[in-house]
N, C-alpha and C. Protein backbone atom coordinates (compact mmCIF):
# COMPACT_ATOMS: atom_id res chain seq x y z
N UNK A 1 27.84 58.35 47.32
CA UNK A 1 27.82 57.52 46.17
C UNK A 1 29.23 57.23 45.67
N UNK A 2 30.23 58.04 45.95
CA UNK A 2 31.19 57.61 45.73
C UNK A 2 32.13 56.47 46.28
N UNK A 3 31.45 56.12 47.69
CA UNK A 3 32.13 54.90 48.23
C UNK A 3 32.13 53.95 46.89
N UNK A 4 30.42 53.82 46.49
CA UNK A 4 29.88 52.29 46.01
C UNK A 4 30.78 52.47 45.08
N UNK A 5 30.81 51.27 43.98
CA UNK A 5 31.19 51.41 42.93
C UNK A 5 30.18 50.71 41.57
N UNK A 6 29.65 50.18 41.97
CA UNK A 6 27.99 50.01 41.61
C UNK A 6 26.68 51.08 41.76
N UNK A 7 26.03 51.15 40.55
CA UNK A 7 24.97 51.74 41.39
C UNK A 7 23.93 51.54 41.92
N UNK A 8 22.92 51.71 42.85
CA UNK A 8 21.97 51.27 43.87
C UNK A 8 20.36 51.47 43.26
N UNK A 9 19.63 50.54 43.44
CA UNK A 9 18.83 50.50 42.89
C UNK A 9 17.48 51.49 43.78
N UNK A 10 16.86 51.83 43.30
CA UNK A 10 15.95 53.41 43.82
C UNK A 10 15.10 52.57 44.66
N UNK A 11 14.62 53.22 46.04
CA UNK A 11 13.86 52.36 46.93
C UNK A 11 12.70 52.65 46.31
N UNK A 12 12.22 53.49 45.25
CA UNK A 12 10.63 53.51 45.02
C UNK A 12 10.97 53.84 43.21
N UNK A 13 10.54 52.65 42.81
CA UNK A 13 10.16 52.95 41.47
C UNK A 13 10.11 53.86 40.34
N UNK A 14 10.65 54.65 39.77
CA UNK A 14 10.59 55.65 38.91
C UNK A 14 8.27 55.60 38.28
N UNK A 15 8.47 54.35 37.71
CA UNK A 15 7.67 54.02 36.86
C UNK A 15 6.40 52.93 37.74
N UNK A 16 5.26 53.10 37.77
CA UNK A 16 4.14 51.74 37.90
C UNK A 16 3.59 50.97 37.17
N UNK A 17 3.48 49.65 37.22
CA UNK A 17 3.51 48.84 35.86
C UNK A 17 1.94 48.77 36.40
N UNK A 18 0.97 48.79 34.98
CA UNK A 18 0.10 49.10 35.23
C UNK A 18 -1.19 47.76 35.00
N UNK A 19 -1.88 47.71 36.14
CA UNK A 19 -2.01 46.21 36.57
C UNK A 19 -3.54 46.09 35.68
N UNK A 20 -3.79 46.99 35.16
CA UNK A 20 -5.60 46.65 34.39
C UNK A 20 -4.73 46.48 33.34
N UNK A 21 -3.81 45.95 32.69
CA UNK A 21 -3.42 45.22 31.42
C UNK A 21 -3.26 44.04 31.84
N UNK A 22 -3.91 43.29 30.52
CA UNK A 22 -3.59 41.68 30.06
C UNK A 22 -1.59 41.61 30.12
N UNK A 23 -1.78 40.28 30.80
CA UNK A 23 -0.41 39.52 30.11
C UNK A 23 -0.17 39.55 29.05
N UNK A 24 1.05 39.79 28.69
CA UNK A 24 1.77 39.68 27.39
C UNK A 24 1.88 37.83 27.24
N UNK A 25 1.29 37.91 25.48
CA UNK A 25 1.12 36.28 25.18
C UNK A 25 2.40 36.18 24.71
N UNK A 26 3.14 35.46 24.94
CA UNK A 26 3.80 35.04 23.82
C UNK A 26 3.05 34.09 22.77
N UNK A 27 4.02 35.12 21.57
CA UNK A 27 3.34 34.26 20.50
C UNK A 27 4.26 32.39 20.00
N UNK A 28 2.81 31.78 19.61
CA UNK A 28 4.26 29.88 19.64
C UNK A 28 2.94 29.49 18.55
N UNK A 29 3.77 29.11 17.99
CA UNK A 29 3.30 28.33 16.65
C UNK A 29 2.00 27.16 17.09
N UNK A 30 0.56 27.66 16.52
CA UNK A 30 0.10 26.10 16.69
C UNK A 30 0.53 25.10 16.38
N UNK A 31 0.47 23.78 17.29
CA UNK A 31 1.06 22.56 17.40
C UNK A 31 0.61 21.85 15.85
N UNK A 32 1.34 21.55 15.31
CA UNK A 32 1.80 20.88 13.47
C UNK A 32 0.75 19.83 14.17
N UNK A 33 -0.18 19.79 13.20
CA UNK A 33 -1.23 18.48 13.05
C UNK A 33 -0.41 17.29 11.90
N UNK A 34 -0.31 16.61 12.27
CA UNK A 34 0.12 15.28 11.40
C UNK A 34 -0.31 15.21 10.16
N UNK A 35 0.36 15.03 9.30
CA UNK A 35 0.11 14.60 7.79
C UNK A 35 -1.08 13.55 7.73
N UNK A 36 -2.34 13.97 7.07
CA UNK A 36 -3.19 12.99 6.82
C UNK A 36 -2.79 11.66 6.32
N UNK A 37 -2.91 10.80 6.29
CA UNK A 37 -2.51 9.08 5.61
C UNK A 37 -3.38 9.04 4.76
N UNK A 38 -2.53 8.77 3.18
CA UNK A 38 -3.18 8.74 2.17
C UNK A 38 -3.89 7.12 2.09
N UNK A 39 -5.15 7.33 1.85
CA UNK A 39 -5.43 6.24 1.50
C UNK A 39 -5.51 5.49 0.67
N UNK A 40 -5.57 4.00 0.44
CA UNK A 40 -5.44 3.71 -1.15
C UNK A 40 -6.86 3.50 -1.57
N UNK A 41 -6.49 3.72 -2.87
CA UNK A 41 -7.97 4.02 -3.42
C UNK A 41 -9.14 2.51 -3.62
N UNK A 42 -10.25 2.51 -3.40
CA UNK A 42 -11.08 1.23 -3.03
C UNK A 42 -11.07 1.02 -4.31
N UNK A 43 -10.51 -0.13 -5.39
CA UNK A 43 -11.34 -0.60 -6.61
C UNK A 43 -12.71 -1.00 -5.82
N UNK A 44 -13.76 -0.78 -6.76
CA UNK A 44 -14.64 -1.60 -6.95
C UNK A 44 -14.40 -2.60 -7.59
N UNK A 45 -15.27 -3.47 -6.58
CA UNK A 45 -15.68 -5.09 -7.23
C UNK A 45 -16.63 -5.49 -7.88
N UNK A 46 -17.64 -5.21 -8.68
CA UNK A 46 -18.58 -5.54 -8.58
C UNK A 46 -19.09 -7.28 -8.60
N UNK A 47 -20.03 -7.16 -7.82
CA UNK A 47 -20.37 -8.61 -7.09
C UNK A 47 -21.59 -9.18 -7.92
N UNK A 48 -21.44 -9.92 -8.26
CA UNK A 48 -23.10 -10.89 -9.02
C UNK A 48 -23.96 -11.18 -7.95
N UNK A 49 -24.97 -10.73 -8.30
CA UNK A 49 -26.14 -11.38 -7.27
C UNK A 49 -26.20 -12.82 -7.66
N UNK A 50 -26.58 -13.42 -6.43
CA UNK A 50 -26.40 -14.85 -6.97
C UNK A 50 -28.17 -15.11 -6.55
N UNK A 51 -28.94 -15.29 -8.01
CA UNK A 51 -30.23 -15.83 -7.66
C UNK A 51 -30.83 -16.97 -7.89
N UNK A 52 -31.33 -17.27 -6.99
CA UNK A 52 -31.05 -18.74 -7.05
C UNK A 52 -32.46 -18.96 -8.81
N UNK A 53 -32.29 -19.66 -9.71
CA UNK A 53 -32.58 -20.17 -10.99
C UNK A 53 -33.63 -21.23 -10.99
N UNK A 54 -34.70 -21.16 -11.53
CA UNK A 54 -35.41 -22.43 -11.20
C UNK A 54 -35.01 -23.22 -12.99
N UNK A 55 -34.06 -22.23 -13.89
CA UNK A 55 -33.93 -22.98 -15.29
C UNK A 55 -32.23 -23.39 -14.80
N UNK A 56 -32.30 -24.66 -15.65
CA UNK A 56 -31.15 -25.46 -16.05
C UNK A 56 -29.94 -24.99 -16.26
N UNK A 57 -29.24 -25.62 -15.81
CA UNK A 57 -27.87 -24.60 -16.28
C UNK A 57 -26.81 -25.56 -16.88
N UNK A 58 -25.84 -25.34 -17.41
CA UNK A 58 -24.92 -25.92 -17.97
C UNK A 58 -23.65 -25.10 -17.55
N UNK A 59 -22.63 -26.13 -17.53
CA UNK A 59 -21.71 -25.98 -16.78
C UNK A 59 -20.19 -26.25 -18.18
N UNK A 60 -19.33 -25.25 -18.18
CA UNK A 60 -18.23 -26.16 -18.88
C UNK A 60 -16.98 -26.17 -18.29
N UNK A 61 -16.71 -27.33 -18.02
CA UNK A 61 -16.28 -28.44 -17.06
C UNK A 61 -14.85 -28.77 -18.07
N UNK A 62 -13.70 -28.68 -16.71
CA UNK A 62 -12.18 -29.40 -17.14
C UNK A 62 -11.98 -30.66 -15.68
N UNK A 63 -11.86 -31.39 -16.24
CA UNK A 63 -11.69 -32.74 -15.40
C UNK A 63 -10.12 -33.27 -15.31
N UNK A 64 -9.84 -33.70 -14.25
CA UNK A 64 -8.56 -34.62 -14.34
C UNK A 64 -8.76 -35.97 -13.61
N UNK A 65 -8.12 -37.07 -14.22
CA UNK A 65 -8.54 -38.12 -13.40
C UNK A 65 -7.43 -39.18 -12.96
N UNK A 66 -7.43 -39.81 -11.88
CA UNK A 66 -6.45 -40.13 -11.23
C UNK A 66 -6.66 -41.47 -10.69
N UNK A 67 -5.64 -42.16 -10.66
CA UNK A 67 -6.20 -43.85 -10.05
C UNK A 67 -5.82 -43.66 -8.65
N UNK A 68 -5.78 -42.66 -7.57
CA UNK A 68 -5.19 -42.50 -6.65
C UNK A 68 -6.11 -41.72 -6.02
N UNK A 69 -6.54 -41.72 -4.63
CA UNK A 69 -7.12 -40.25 -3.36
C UNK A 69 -5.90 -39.67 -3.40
N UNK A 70 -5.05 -40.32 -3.34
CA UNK A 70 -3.40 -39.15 -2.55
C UNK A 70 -3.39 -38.32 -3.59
N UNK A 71 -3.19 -38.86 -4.96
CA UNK A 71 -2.40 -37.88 -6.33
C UNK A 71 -3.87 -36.89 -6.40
N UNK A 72 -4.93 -37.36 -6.43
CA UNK A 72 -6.36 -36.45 -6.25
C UNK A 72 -5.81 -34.93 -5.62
N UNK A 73 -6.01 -35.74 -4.18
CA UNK A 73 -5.95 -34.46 -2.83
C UNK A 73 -4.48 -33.66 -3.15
N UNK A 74 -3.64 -34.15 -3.41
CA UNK A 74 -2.54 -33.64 -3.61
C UNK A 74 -2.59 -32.24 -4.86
N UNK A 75 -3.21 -32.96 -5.99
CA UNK A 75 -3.34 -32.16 -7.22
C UNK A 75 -4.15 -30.88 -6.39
N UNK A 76 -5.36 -31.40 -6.07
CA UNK A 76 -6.52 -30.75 -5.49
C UNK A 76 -5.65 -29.37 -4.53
N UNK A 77 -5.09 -29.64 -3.67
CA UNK A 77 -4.37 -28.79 -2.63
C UNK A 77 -3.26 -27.56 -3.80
N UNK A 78 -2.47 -28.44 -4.26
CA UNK A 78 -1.83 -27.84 -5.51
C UNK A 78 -2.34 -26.42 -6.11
N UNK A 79 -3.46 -26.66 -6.62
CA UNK A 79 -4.16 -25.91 -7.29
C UNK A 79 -5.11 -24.91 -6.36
N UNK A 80 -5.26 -25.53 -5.11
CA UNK A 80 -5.98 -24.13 -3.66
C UNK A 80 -4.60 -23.56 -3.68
N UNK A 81 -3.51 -23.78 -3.67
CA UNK A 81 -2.54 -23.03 -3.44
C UNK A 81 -2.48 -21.86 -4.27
N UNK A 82 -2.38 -22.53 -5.88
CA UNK A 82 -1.90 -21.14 -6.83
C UNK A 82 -3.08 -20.18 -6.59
N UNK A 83 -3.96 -20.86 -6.25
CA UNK A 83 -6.01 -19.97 -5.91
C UNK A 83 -5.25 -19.09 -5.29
N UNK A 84 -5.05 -19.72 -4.00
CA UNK A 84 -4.80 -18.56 -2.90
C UNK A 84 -3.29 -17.42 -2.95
N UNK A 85 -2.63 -17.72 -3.67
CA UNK A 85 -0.89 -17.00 -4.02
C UNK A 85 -1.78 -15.65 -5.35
N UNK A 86 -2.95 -16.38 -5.81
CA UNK A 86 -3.01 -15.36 -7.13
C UNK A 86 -4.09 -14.05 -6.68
N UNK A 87 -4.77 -14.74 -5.32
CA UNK A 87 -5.75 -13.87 -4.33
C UNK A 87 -4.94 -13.02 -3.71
N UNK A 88 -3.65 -13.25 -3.07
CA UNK A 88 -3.06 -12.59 -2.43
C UNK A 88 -1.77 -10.94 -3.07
N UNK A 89 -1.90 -11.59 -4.19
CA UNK A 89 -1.05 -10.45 -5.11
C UNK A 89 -2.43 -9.30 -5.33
N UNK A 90 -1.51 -8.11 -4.61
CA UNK A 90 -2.32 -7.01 -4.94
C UNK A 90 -2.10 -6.41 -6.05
N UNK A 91 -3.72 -5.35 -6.19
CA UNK A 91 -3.04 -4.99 -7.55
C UNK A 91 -4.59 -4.12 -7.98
N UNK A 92 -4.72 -3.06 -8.78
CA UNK A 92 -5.75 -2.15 -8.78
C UNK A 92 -6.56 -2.53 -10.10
N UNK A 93 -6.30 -3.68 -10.61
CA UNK A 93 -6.94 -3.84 -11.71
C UNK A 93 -8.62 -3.98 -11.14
N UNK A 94 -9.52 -3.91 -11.90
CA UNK A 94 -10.73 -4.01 -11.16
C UNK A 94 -11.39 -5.51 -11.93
N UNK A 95 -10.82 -5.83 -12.88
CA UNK A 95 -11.09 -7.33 -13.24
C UNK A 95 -10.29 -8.48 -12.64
N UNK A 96 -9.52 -8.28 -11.82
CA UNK A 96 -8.58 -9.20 -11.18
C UNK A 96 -9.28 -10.81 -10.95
N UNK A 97 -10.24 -10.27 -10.54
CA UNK A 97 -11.36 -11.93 -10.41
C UNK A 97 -11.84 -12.40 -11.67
N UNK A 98 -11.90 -12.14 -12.43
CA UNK A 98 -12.16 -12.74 -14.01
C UNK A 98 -10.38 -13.08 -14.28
N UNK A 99 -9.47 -12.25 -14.25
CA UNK A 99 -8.66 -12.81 -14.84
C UNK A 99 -8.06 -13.89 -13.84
N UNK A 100 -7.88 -14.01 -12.95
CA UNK A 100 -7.38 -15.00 -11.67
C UNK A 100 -8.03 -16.15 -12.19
N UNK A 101 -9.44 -16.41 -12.70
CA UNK A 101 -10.33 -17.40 -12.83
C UNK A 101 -9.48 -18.03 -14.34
N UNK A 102 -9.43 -17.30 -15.36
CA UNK A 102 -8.71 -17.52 -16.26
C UNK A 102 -7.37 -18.45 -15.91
N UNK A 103 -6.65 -17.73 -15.18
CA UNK A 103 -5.11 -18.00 -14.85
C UNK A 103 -4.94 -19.52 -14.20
N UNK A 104 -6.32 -19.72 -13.34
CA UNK A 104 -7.02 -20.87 -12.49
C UNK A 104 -7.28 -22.01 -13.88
N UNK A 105 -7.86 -21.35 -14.86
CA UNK A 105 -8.21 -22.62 -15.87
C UNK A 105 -7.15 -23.24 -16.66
N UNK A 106 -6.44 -22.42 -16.73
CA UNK A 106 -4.94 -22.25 -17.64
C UNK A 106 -4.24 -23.38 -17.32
N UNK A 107 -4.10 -23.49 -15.77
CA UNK A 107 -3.04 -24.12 -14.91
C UNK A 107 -3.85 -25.17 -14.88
N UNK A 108 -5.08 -25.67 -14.47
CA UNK A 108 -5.50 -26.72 -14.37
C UNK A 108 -5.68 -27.11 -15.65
N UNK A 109 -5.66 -26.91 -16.75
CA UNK A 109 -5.40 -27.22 -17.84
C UNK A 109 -3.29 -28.44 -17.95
N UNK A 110 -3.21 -27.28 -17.97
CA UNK A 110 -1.42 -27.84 -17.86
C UNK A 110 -1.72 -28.78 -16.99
N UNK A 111 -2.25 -28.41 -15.66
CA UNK A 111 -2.14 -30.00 -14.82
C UNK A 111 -2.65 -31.38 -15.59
N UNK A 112 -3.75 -31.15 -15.95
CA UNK A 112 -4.34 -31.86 -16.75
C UNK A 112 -3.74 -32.93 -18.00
N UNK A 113 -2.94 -32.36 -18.54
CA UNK A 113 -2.04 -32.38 -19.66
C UNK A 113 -0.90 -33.38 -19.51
N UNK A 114 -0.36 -33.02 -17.97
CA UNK A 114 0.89 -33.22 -17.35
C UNK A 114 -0.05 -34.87 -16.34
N UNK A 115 -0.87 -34.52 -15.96
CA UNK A 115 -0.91 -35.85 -15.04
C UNK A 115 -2.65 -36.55 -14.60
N UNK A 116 -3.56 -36.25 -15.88
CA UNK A 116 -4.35 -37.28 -16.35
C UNK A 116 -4.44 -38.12 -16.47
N UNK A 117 -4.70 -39.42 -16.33
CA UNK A 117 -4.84 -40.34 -17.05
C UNK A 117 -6.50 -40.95 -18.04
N UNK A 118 -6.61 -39.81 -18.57
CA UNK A 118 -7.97 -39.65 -19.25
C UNK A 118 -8.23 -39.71 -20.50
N UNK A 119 -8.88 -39.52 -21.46
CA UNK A 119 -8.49 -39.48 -22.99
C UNK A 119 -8.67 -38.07 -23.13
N UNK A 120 -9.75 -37.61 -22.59
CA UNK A 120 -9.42 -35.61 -22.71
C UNK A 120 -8.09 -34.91 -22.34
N UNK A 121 -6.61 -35.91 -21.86
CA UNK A 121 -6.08 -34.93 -21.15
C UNK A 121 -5.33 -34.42 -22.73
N UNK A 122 -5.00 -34.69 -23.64
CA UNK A 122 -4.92 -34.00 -24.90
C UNK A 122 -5.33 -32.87 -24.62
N UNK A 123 -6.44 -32.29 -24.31
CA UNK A 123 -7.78 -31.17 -24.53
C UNK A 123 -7.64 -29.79 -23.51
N UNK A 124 -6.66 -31.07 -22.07
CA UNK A 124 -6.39 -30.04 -21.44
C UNK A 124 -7.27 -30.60 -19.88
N UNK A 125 -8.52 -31.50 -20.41
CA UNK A 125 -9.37 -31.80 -19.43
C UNK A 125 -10.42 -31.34 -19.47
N UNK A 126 -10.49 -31.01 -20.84
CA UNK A 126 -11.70 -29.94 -21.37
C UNK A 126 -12.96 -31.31 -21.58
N UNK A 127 -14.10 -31.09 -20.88
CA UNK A 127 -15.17 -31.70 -21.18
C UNK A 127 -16.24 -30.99 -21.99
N UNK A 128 -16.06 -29.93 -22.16
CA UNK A 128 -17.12 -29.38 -22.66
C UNK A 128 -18.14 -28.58 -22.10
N UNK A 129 -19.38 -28.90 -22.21
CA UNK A 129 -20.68 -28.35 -21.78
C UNK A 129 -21.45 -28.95 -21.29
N UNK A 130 -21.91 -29.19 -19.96
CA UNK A 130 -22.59 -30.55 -19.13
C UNK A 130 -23.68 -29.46 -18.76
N UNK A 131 -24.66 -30.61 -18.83
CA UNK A 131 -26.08 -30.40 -18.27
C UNK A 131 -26.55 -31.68 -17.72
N UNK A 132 -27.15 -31.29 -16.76
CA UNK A 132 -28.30 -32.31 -15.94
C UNK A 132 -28.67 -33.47 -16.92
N UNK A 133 -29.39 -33.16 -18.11
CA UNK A 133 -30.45 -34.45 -19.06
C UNK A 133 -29.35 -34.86 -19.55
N UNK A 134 -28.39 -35.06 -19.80
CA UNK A 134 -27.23 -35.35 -20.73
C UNK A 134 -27.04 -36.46 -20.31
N UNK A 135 -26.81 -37.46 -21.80
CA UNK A 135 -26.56 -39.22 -21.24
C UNK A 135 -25.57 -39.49 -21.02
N UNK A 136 -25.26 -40.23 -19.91
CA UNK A 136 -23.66 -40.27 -19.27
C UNK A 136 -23.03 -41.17 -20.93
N UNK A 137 -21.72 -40.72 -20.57
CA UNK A 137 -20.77 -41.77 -21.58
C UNK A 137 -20.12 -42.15 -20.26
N UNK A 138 -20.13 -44.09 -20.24
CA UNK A 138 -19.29 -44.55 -19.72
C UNK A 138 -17.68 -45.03 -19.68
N UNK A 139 -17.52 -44.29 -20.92
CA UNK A 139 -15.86 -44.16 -21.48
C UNK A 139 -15.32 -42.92 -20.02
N UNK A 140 -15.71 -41.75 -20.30
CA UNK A 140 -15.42 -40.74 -20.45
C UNK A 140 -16.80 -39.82 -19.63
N UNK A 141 -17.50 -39.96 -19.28
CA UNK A 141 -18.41 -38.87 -18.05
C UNK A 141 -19.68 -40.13 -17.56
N UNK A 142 -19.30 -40.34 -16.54
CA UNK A 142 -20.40 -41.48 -15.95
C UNK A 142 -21.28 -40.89 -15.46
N UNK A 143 -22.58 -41.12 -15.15
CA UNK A 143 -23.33 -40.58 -14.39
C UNK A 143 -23.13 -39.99 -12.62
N UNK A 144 -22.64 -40.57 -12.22
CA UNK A 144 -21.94 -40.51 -10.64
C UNK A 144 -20.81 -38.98 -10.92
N UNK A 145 -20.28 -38.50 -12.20
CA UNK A 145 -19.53 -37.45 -12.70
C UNK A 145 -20.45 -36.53 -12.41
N UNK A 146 -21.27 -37.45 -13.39
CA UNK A 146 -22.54 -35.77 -14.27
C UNK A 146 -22.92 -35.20 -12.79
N UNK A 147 -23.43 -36.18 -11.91
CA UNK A 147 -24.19 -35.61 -11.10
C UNK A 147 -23.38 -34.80 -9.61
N UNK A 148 -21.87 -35.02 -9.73
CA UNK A 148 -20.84 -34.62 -8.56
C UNK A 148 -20.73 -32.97 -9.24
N UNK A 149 -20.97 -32.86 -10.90
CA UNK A 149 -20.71 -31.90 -11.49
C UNK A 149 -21.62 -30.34 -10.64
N UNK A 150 -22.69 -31.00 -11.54
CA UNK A 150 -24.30 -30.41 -10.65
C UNK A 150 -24.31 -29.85 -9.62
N UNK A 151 -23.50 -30.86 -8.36
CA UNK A 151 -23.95 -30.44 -7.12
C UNK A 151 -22.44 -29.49 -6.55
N UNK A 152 -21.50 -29.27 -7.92
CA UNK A 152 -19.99 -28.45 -7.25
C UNK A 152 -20.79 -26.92 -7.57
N UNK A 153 -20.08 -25.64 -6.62
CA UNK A 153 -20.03 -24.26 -7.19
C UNK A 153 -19.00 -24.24 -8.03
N UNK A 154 -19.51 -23.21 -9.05
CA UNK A 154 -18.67 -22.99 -10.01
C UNK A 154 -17.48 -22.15 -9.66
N UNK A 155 -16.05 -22.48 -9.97
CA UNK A 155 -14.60 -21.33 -9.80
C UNK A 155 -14.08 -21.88 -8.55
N UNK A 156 -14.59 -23.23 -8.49
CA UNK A 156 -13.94 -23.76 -7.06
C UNK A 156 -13.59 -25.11 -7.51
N UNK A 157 -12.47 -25.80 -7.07
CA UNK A 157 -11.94 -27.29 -7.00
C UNK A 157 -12.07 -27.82 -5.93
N UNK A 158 -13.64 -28.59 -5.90
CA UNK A 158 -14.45 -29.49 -4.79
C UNK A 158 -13.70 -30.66 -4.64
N UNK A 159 -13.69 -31.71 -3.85
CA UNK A 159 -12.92 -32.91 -3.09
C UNK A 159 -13.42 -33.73 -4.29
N UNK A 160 -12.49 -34.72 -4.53
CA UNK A 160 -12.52 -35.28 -5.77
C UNK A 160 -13.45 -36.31 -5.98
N UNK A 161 -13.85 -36.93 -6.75
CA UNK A 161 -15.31 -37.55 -6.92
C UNK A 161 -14.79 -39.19 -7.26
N UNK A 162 -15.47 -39.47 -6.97
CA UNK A 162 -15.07 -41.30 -7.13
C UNK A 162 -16.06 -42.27 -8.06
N UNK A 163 -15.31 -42.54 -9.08
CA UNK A 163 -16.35 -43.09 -9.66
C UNK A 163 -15.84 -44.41 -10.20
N UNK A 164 -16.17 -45.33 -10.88
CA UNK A 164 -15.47 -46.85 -11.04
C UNK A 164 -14.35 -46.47 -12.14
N UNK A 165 -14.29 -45.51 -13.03
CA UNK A 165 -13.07 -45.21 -13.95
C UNK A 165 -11.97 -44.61 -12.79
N UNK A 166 -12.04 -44.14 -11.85
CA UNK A 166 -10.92 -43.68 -10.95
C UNK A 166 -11.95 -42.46 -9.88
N UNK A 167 -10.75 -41.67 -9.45
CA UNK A 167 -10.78 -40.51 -8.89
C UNK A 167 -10.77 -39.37 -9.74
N UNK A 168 -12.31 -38.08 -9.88
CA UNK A 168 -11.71 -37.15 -10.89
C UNK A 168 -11.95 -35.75 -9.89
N UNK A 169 -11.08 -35.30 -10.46
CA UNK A 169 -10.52 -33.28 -10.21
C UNK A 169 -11.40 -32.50 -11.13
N UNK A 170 -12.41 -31.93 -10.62
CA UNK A 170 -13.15 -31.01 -11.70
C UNK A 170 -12.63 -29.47 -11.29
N UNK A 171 -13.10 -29.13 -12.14
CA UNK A 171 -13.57 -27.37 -11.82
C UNK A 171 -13.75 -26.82 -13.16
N UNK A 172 -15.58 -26.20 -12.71
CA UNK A 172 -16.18 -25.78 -13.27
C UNK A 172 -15.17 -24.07 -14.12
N UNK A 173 -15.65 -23.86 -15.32
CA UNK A 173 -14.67 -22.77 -15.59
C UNK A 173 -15.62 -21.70 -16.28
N UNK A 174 -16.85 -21.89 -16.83
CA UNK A 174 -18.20 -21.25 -16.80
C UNK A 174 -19.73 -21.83 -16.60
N UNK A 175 -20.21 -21.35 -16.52
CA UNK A 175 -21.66 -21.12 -16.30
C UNK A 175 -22.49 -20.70 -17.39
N UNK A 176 -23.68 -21.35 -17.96
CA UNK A 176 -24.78 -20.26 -18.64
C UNK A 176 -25.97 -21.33 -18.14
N UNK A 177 -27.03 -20.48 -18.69
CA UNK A 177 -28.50 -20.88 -18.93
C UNK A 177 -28.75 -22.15 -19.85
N UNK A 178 -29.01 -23.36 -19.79
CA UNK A 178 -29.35 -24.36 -20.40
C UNK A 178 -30.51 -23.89 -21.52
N UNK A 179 -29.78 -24.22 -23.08
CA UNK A 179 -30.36 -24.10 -23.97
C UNK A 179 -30.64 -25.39 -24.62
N UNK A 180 -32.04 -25.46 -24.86
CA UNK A 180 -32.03 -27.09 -25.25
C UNK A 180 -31.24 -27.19 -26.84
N UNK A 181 -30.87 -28.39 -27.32
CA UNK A 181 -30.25 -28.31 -28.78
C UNK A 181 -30.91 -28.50 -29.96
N UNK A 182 -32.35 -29.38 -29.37
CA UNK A 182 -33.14 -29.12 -30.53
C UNK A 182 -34.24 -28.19 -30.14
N UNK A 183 -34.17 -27.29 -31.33
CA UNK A 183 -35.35 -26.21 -31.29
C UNK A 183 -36.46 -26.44 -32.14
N UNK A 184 -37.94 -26.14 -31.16
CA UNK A 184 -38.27 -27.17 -32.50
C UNK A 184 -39.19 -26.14 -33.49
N UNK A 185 -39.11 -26.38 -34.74
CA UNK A 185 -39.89 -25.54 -35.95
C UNK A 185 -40.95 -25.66 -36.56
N UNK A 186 -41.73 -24.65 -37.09
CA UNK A 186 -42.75 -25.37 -37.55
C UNK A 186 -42.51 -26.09 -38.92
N UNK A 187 -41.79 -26.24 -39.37
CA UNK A 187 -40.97 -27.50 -40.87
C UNK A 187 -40.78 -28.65 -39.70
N UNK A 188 -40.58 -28.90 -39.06
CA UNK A 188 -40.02 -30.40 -38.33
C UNK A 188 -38.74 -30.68 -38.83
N UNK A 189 -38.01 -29.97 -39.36
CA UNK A 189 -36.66 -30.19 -39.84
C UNK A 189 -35.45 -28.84 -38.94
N UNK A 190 -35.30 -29.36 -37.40
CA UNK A 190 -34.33 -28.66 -36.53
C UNK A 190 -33.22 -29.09 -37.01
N UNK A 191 -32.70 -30.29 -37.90
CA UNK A 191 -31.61 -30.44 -37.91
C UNK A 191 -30.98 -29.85 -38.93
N UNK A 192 -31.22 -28.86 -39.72
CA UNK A 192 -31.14 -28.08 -41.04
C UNK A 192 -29.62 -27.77 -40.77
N UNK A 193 -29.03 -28.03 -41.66
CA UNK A 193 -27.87 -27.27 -42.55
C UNK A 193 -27.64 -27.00 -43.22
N UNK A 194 -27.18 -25.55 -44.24
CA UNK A 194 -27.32 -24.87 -44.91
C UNK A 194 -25.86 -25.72 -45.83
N UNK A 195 -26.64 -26.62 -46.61
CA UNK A 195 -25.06 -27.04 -48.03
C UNK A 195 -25.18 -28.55 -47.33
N UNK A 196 -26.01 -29.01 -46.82
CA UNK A 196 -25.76 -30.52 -46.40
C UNK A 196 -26.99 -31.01 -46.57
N UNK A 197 -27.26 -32.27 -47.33
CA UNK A 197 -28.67 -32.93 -47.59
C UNK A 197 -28.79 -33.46 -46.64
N UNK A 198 -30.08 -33.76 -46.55
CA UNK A 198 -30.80 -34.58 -45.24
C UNK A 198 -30.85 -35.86 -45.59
C-alpha cells in the first residue's frame, strides 16, 4: 500500500444495499395550477316578454321631417350610429337599456331642433300620443304618418316614411295601453271640470 498513493477501493463491499426497499422519492413541488380567471360579473338584464296585445296601443312619437331621401337616410344612419357607439360602451349599470333609450330620445330631439323643417321642431319633434282611431291632421300628422307609425317597433328609427308634406324620421320613445279619452258616466257629462262651466 505504500507504493499507491491513493487508496483502492475493496473488491467486496463492506455493506449490502438492501434490495426489498422502495426507491428513494425525491420530494418536487406539485406542478403550480394557474390562477383561476376572474370573471366579470353577469348584470342581469331583465327582458320584457313581448305578448303579442289584442288592445290598442298608443305610441309617443318624435318626428323629423325633411324635403329630401338623402338628408332622411343620412339623419336616419346618424342616429343608428350614436344607437350603436352607446350599445357598445360597457358598463355594469343594470338599467343601461332604459337609459341608452333616453340618451336616443334626447339626441333625436336636438336633431330635430337643429334640422326639421316641421312646426313641432320647436318641441323637439315631439308629437305626442298617437293611436290608431286618431284623425289625421293634414298640417302636421297625415294619415299615411299615423299609419307608418303603427306598423314601426318601438326604440328603433325605421326607413323614413313618405308622405306629400315631405320625408319623416320617427322613433317611437314609449309605449302604453290605449285609453279611450272619453269615459263614459252615468251623468253624461265626461267632459267635467272642476271650476269651469259647461
Amino acid at each position: 500500500m505504500a507504493d499507491k498513493e491513493y487508496p483502492e477501493e475493496a473488491e467486496t463491499p463492506v455493506y449490502q444495499r438492501d434490495k426489498t426497499a422502495k426507491e428513494p422519492v425525491r420530494k418536487t413541488e406539485p406542478p403550480k395550477k394557474p390562477a383561476p380567471k376572474v370573471k366579470p360579473k353577469k348584470v342581469f338584464v331583465p327582458k320584457k316578454a313581448k305578448l303579442p296585445s289584442d288592445k290598442p296601443m298608443d305610441y309617443r312619437v318624435r318626428h323629423l321631417r325633411t324635403a329630401s331621401r338623402d338628408a332622411a337616410d343620412l339623419l336616419r344612419q346618424t342616429l343608428q350610429d350614436f344607437k350603436k357607439d352607446l350599445e357598445a360602451q360597457p358598463t355594469d349599470d343594470p338599467d343601461k337599456e332604459f337609459t341608452d333609450r333616453e340618451k336616443v330620445d334626447a339626441f333625436f330631439s336636438r336633431l330635430a331642433k337643429k334640422y326639421s323643417n316641421c312646426s313641432s321642431r320647436g318641441l323637439g319633434g315631439e308629437l305626442g300620443w298617437v293611436h290608431r282611431d286618431m284623425t289625421p291632421n293634414d298640417d302636421l300628422l297625415p294619415g299615411d304618418l299615423i299609419e307608418g307609425i303603427m306598423n314601426s317597433e318601438p326604440y328603433t328609427v325605421p326607413e323614413a316614411i313618405q308622405t306629400r308634406l315631405g320625408y319623416h324620421l320617427i322613433y317611437i320613445a314609449e309605449t302604453r295601453i290605449h285609453k279611450s279619452s272619453k269615459k263614459e258616466s252615468s251623468e253624461g257629462n265626461s267632459d267635467f271640470v272642476p271650476g269651469i262651466p259647461s
